[in-house]
N, C-alpha and C. Protein backbone atom coordinates (compact mmCIF):
# COMPACT_ATOMS: atom_id res chain seq x y z
N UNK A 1 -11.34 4.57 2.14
CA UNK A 1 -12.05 3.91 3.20
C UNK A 1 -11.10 3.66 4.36
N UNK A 2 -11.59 4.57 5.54
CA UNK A 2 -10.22 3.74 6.42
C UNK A 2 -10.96 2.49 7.28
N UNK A 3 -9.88 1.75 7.10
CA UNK A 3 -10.20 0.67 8.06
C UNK A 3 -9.34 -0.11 8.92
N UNK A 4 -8.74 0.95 9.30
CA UNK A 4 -7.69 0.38 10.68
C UNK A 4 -8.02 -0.16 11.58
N UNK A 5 -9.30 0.22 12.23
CA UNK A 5 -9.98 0.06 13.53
C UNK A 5 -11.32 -1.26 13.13
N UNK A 6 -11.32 -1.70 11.72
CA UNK A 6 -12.65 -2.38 11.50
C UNK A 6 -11.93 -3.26 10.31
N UNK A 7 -11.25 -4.65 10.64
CA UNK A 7 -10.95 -5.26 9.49
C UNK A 7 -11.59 -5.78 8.17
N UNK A 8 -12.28 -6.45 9.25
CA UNK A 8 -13.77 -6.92 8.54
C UNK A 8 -14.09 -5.52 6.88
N UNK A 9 -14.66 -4.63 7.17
CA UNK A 9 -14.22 -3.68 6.22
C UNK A 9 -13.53 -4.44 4.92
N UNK A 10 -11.99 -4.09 5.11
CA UNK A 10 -10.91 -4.57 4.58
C UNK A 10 -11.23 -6.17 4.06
N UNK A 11 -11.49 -6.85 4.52
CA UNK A 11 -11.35 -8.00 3.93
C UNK A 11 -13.13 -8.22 2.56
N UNK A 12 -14.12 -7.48 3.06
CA UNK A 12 -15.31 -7.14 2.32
C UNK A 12 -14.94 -6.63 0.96
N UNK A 13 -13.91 -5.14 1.08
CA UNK A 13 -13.27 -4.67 0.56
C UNK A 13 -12.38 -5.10 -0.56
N UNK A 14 -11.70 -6.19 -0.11
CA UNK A 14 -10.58 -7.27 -0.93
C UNK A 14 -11.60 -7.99 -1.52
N UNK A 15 -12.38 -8.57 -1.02
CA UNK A 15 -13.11 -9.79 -1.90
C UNK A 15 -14.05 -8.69 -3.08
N UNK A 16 -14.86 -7.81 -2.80
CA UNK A 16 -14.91 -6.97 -4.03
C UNK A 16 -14.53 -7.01 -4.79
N UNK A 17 -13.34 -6.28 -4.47
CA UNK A 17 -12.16 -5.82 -5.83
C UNK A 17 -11.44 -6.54 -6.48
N UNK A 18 -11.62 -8.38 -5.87
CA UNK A 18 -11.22 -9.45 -6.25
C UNK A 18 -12.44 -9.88 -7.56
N UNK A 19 -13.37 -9.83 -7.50
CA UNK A 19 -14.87 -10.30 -7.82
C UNK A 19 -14.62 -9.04 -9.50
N UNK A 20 -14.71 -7.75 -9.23
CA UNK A 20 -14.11 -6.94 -10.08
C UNK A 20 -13.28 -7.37 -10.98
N UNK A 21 -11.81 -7.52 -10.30
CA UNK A 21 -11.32 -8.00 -11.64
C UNK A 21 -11.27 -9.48 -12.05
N UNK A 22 -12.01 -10.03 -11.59
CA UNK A 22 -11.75 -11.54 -12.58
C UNK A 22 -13.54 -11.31 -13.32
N UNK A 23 -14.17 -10.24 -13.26
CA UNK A 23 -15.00 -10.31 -14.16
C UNK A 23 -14.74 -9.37 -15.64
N UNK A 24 -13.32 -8.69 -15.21
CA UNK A 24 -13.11 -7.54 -16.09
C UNK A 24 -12.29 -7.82 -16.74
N UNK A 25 -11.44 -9.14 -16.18
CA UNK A 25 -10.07 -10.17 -17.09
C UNK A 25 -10.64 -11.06 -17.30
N UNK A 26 -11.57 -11.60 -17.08
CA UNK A 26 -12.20 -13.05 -17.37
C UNK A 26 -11.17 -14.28 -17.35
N UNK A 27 -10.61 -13.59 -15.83
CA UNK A 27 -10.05 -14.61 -15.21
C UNK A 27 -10.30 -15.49 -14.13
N UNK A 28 -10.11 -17.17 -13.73
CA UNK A 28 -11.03 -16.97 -12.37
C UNK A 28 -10.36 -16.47 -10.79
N UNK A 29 -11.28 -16.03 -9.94
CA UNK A 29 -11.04 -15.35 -8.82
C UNK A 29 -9.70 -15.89 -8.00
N UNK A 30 -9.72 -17.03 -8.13
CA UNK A 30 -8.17 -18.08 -7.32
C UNK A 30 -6.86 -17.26 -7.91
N UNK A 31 -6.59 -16.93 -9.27
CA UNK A 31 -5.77 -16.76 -10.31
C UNK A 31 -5.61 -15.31 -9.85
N UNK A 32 -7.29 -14.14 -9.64
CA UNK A 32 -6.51 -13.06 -9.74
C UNK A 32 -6.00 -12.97 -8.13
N UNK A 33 -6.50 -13.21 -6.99
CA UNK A 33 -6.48 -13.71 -5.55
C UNK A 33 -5.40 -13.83 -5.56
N UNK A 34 -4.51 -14.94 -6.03
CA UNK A 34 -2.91 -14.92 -6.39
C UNK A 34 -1.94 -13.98 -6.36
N UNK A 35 -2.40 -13.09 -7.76
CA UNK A 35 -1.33 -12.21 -7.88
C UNK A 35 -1.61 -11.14 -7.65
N UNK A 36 -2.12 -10.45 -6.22
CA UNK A 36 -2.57 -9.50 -5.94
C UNK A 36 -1.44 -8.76 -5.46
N UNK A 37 -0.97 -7.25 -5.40
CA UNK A 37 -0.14 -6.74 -4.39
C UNK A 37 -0.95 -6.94 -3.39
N UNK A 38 -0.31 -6.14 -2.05
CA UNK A 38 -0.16 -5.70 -1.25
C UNK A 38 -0.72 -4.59 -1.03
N UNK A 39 -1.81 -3.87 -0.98
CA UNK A 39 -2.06 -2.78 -0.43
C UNK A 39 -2.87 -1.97 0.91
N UNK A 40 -1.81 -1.68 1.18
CA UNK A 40 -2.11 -0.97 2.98
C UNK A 40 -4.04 -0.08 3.18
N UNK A 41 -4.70 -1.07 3.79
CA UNK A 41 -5.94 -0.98 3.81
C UNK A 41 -6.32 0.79 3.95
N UNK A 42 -5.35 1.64 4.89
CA UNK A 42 -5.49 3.41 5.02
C UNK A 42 -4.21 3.77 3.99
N UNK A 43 -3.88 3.38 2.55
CA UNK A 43 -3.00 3.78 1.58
C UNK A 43 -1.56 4.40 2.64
N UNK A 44 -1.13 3.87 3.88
CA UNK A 44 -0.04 4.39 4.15
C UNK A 44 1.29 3.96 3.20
N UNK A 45 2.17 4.98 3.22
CA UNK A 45 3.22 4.91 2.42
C UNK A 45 4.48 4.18 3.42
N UNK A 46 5.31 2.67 2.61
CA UNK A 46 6.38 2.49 3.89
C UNK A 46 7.38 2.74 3.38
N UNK A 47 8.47 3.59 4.38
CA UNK A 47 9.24 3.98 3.96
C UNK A 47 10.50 3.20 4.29
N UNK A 48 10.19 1.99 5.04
CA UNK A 48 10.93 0.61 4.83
C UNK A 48 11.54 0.32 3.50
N UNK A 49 10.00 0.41 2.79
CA UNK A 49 10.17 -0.23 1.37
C UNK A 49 11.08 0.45 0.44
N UNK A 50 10.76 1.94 0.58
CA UNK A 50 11.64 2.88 0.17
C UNK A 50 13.37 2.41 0.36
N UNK A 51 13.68 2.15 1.57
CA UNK A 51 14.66 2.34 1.70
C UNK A 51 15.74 1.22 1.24
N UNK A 52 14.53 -0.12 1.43
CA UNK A 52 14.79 -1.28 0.60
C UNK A 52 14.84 -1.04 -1.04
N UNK A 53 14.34 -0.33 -2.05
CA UNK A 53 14.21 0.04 -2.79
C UNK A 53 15.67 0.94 -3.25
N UNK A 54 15.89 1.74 -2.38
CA UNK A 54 17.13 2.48 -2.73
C UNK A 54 18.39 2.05 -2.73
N UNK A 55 18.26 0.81 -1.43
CA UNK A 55 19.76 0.10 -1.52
C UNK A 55 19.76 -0.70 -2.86
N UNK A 56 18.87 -1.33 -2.88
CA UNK A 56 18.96 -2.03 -4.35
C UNK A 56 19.63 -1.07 -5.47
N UNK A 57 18.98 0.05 -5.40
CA UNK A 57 18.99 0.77 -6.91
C UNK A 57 20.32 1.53 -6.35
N UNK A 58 21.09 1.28 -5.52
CA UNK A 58 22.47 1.78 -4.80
C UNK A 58 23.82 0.65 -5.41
N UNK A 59 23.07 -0.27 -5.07
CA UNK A 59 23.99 -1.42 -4.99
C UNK A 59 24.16 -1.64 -6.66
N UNK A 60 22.95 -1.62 -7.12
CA UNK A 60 23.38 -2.02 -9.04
C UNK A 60 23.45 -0.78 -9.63
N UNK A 61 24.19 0.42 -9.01
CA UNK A 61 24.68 1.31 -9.76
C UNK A 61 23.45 2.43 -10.47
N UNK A 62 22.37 2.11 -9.76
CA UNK A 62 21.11 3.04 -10.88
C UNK A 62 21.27 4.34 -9.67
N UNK A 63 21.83 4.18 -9.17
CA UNK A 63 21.71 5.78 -8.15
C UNK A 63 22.93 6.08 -7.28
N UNK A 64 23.72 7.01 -7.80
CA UNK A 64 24.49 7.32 -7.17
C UNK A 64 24.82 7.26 -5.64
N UNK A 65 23.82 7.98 -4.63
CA UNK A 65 23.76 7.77 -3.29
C UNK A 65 22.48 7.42 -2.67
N UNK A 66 22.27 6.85 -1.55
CA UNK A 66 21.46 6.54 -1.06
C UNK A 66 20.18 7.50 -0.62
N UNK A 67 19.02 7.36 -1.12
CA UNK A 67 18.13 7.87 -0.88
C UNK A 67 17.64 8.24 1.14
N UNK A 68 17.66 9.45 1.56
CA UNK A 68 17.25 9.21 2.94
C UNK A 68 15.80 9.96 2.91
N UNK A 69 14.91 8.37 3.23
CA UNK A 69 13.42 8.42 3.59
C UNK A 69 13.26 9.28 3.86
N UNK A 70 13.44 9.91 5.47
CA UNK A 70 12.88 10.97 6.18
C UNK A 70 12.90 12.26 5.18
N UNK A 71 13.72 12.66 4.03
CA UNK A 71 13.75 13.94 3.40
C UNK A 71 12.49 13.81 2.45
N UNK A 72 12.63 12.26 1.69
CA UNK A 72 11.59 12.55 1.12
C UNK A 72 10.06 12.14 1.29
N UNK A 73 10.09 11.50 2.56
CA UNK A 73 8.52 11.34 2.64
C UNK A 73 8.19 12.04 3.85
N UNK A 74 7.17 13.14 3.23
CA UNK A 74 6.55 13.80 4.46
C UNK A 74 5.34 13.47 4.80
N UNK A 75 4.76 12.57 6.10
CA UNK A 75 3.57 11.89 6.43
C UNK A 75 2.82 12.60 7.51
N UNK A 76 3.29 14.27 8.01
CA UNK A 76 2.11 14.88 8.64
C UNK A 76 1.23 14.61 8.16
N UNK A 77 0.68 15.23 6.98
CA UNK A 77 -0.82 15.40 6.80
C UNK A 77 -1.56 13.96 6.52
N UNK A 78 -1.06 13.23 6.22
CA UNK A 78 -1.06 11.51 6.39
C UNK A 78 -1.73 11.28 7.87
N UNK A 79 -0.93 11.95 8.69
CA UNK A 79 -1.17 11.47 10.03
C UNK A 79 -2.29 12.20 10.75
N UNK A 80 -2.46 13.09 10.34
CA UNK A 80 -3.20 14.46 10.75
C UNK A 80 -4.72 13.78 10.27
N UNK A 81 -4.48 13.35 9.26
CA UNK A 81 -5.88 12.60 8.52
C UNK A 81 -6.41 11.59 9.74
N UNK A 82 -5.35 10.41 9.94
CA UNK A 82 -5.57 9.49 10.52
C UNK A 82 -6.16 10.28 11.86
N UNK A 83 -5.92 11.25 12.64
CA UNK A 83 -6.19 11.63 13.76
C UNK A 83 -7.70 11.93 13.50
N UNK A 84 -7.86 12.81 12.37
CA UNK A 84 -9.61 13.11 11.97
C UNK A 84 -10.56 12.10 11.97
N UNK A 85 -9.64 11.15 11.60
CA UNK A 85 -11.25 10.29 11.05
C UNK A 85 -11.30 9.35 12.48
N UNK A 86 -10.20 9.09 13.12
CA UNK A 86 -10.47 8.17 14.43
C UNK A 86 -11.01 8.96 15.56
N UNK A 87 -11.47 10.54 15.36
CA UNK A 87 -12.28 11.45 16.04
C UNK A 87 -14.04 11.30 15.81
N UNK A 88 -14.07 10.18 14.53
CA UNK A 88 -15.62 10.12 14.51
C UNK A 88 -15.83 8.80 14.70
């Protein structure tokens, strides 16, 4: 669903999938509301996080050298998408 341009969407969207799982954990909605990630309403990938991610796993020895974003995330067709659908 993209909803860059229409939040409203997104927040319809969240309360759903909120409603979902506290009927599927039989937990209540406050609890699962809580511990929700984070997820980017058009699934973009950040490669912030990535990079935050790599120094960590740099710094405590789980990876030899530092991961560089730009090699491994390729977001043309990511973007190419985004251009399609803000054409309708």
């Amino acid at each position: 669903m993209h909803t860059r341009n229409n939040p409203s969407i997104w927040v319809l969207s969240t309360v759903f999938y909120i409603e979902i799982l506290a009927q599927q954990t039989s937990l209540p909605k406050e609890s699962v509301a809580k511990n929700l990630n984070y997820i980017d309403p058009n699934a973009k990938f950040w490669t912030d996080d990535l990079k935050t991610w790599s120094d960590w796993y740099l710094k405590n020895g789980l990876i030899q050298k530092p991961i560089d974003e730009n090699k491994v995330v390729d977001s043309k067709l990511y973007n190419e998408a985004l251009k399609l659908i803000d054409k309708k």
